[in-house]
C-alpha atoms as a PDB file:
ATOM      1  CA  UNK A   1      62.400 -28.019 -17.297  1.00  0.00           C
ATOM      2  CA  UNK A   2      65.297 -26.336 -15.454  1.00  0.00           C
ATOM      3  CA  UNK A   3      65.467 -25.413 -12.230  1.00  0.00           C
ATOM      4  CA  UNK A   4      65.244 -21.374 -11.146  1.00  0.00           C
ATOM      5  CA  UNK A   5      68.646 -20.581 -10.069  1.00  0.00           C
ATOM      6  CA  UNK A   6      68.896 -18.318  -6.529  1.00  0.00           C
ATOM      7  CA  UNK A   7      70.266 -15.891  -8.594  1.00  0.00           C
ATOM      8  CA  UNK A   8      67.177 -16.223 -11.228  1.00  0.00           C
ATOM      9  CA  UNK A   9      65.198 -16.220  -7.918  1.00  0.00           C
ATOM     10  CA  UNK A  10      66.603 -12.843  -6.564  1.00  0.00           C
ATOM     11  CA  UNK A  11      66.255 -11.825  -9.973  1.00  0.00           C
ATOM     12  CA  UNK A  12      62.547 -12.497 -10.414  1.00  0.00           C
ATOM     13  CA  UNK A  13      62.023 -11.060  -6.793  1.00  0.00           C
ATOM     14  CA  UNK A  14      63.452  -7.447  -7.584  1.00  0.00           C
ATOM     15  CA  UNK A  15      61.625  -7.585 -10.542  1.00  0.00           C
ATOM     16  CA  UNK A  16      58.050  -7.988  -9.092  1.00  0.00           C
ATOM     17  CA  UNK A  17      58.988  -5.942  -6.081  1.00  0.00           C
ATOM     18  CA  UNK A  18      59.892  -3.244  -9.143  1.00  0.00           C
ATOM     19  CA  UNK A  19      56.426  -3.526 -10.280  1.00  0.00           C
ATOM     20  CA  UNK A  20      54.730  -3.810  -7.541  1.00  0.00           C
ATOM     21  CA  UNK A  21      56.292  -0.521  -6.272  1.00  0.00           C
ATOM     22  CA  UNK A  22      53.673   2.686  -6.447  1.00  0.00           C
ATOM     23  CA  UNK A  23      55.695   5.183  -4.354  1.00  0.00           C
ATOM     24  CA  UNK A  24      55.896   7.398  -7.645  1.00  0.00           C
ATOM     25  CA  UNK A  25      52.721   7.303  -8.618  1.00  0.00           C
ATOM     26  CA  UNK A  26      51.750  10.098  -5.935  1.00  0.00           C
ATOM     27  CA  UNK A  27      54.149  12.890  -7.942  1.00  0.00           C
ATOM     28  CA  UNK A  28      53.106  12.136 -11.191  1.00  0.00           C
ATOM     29  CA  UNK A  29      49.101  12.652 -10.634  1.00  0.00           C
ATOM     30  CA  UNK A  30      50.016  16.251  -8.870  1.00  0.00           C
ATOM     31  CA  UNK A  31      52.169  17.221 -12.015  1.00  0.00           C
ATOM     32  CA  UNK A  32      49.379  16.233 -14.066  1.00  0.00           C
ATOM     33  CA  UNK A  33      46.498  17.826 -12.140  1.00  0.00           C
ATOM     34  CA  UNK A  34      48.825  20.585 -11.957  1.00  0.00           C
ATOM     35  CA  UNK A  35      49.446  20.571 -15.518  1.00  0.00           C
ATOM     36  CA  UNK A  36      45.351  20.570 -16.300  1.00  0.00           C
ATOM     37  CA  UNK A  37      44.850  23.547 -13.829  1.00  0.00           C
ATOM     38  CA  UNK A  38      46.913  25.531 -15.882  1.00  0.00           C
ATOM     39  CA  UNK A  39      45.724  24.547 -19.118  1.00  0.00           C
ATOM     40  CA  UNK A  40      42.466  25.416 -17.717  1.00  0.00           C
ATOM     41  CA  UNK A  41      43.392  28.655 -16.671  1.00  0.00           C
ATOM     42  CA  UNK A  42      44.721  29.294 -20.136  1.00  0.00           C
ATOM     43  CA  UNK A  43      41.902  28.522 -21.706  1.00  0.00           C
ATOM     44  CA  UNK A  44      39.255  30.779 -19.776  1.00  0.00           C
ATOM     45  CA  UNK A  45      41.719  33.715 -18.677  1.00  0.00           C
ATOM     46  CA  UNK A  46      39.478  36.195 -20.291  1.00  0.00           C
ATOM     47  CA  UNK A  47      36.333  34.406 -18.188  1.00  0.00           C
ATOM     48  CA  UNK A  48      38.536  34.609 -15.333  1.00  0.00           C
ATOM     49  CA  UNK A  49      39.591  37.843 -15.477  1.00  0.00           C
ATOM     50  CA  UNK A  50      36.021  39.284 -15.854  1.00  0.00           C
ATOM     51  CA  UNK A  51      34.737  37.811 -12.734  1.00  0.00           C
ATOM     52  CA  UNK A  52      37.609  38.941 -10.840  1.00  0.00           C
ATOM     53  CA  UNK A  53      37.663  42.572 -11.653  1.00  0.00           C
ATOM     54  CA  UNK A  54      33.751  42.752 -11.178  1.00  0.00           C
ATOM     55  CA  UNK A  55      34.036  41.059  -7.307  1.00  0.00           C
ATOM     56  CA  UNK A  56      36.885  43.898  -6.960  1.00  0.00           C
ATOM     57  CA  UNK A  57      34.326  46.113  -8.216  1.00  0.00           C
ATOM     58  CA  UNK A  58      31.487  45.317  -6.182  1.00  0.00           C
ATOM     59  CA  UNK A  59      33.774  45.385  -3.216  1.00  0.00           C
ATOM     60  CA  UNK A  60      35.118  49.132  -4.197  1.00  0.00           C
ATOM     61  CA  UNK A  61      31.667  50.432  -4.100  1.00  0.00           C
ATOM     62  CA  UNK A  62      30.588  48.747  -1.124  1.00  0.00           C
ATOM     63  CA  UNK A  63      33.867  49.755   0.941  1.00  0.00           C
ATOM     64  CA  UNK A  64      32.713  53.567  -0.334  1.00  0.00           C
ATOM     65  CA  UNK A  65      29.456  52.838   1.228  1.00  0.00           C
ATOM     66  CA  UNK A  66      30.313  51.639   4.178  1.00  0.00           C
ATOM     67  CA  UNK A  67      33.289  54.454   4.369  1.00  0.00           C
ATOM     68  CA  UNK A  68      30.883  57.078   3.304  1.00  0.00           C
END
């Protein structure tokens, strides 16, 4: 067998320090959760859109109410 080289050495050691290195990782899960939230919204706009304009609703009348 030959020896590793301290060249083959440093070489091996970037290598696993490449691998080993997660400081990335953080972005890419926000893009994707990012990237399901909108799907999501996509999806069930119509849902969406329903619930918001009734809480608006519900709000208008009681804000007469209260306003007389």
């Amino acid at each position: 067998m030959k020896k590793i080289t301290t060249k083959g050495k440093k070489f091996l050691s970037c290598i696993k320090n490449f691998m080993q290195d997660e400081s990335g990782m953080g972005t890419v899960e926000v893009v994707l959760i990012i990237v399901v939230l909108i799907g999501l919204v996509m999806v069930f706009k119509d849902q969406i859109d329903g619930i918001v304009e009734e809480i608006f609703r519900v709000i208008k009348a009681d804000t007469h109410v209260i306003t007389g």
